[in-house]
C-alpha atoms as a PDB file:
ATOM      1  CA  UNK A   1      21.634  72.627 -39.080  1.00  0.00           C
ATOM      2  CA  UNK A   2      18.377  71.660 -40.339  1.00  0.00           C
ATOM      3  CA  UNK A   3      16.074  69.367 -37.896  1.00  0.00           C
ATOM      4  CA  UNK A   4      13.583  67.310 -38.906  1.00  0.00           C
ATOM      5  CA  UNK A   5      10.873  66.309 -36.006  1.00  0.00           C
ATOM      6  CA  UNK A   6       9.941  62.680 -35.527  1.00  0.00           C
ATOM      7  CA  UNK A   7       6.189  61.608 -34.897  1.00  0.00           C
ATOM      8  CA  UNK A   8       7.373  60.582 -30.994  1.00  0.00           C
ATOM      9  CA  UNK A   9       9.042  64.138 -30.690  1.00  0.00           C
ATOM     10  CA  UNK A  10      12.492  63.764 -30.821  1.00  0.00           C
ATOM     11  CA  UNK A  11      14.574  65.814 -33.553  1.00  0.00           C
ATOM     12  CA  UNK A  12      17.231  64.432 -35.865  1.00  0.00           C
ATOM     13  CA  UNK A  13      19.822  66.104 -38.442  1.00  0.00           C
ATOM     14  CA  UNK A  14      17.778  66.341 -41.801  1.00  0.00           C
ATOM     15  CA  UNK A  15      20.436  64.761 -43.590  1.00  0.00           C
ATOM     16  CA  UNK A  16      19.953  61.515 -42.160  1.00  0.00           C
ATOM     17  CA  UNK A  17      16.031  61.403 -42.255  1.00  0.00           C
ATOM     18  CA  UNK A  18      15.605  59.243 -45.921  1.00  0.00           C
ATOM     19  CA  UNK A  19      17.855  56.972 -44.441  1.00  0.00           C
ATOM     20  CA  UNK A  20      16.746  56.405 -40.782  1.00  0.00           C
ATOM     21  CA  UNK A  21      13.510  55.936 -42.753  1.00  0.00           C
ATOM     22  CA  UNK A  22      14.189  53.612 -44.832  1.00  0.00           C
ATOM     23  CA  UNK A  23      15.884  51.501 -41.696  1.00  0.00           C
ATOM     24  CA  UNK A  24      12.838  52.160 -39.980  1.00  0.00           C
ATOM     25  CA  UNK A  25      10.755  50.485 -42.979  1.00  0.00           C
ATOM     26  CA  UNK A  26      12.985  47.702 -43.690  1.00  0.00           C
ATOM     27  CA  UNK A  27      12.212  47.268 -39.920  1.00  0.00           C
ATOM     28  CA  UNK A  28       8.777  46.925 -39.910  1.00  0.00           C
ATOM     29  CA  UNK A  29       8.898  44.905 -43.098  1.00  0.00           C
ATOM     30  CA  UNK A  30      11.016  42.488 -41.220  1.00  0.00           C
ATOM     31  CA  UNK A  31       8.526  42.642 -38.214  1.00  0.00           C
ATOM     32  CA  UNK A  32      11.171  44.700 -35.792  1.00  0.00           C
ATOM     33  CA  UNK A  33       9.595  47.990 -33.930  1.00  0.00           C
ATOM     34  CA  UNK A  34      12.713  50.237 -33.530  1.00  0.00           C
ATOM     35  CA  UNK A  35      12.054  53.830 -32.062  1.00  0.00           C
ATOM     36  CA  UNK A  36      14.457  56.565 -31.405  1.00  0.00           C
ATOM     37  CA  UNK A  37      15.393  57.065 -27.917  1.00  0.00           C
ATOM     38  CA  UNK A  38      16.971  60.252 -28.275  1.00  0.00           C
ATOM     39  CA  UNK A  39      17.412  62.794 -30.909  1.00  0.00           C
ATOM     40  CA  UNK A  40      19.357  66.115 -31.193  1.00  0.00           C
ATOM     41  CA  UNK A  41      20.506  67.990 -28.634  1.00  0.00           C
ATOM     42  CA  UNK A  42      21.842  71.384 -28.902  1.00  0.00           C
ATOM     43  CA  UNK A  43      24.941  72.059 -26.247  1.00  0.00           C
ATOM     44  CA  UNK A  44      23.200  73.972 -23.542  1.00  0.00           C
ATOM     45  CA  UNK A  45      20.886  71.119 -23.376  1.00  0.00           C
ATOM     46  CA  UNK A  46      23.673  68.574 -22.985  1.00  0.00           C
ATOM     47  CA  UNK A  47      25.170  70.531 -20.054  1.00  0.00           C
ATOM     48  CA  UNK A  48      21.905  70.284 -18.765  1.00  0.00           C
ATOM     49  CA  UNK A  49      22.065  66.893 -18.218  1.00  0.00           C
ATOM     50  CA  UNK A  50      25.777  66.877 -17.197  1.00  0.00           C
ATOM     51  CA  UNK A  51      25.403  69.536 -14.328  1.00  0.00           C
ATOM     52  CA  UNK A  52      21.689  67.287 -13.212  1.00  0.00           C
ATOM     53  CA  UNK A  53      24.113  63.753 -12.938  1.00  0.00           C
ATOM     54  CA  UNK A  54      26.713  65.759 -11.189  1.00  0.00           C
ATOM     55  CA  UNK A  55      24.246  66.969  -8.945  1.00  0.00           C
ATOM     56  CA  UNK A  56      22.900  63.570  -7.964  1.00  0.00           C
ATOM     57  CA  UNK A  57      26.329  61.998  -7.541  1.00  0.00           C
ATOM     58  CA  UNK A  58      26.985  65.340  -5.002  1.00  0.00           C
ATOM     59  CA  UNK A  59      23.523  64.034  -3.354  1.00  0.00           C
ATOM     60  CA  UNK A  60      25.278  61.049  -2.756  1.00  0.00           C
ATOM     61  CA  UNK A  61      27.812  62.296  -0.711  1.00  0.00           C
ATOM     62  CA  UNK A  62      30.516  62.659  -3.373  1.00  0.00           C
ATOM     63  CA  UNK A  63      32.289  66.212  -3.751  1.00  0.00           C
ATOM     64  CA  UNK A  64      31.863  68.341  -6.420  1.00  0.00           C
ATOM     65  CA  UNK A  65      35.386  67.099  -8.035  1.00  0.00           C
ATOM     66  CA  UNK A  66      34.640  63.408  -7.331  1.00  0.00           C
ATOM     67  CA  UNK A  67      30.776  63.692  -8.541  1.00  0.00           C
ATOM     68  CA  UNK A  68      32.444  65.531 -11.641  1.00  0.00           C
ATOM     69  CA  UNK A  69      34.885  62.278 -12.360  1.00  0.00           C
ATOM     70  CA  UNK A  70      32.093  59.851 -11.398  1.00  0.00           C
ATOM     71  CA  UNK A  71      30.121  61.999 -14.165  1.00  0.00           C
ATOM     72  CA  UNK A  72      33.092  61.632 -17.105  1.00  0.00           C
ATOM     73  CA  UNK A  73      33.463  57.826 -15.986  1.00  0.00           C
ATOM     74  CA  UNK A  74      29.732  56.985 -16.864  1.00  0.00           C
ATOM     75  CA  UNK A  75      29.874  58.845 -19.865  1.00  0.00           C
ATOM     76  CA  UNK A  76      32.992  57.086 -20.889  1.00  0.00           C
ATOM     77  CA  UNK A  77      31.635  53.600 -20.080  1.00  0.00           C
ATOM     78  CA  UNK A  78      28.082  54.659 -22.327  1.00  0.00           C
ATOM     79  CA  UNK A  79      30.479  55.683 -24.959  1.00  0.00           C
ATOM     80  CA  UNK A  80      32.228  52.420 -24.943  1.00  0.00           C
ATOM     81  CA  UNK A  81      29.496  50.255 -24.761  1.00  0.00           C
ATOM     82  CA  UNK A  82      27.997  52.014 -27.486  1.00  0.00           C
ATOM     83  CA  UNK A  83      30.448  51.764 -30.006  1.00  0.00           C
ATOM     84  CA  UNK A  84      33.020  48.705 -28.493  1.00  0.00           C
END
C-alpha cells in the first residue's frame, strides 16, 4: 500500500489523496476547517491500542476477560456511531 503523509502527520492510502483533497478545498471554499483525526494504521499498531484500553479497563478493577469484552463493546458502540 502506498501512503501519502499529511502536513499534520497522519498517513492516508494514496488512492484516496485527490479526493480527500478536493473535500478538503471545497471545505475551505465553503469556510469549514476539517482536519484528519487519524490516518493509517498498520495492525501491530492497532493492537497497540487494543492491549493499552484493555489495560486501563484491568486498572479499573475489571479482569482480563471482562476488560477484554468492555474493550470489544466500546469498539462496537464507535463503530456504530460512526456509520449508524
Amino acid at each position: 500500500m502506498n501512503l501519502t503523509r499529511l502536513s499534520n502527520g497522519k498517513q492516508v492510502d494514496s488512492r484516496i489523496y485527490p479526493s480527500l483533497q478536493k473535500m478538503f478545498n471545497d471545505a475551505r471554499a465553503s469556510g469549514l476547517a476539517l482536519f484528519v483525526r487519524e490516518g493509517y494504521r498498520t495492525f501491530q499498531d492497532q493492537q497497540q491500542i487494543m492491549n493499552e484500553r484493555i489495560r486501563e479497563y484491568e486498572n479499573q478493577g475489571n479482569s482480563k476477560r471482562r476488560a477484554t469484552i468492555k474493550n470489544q463493546n466500546l469498539c462496537l458502540e464507535e463503530y456504530l456511531k460512526k456509520y449508524k
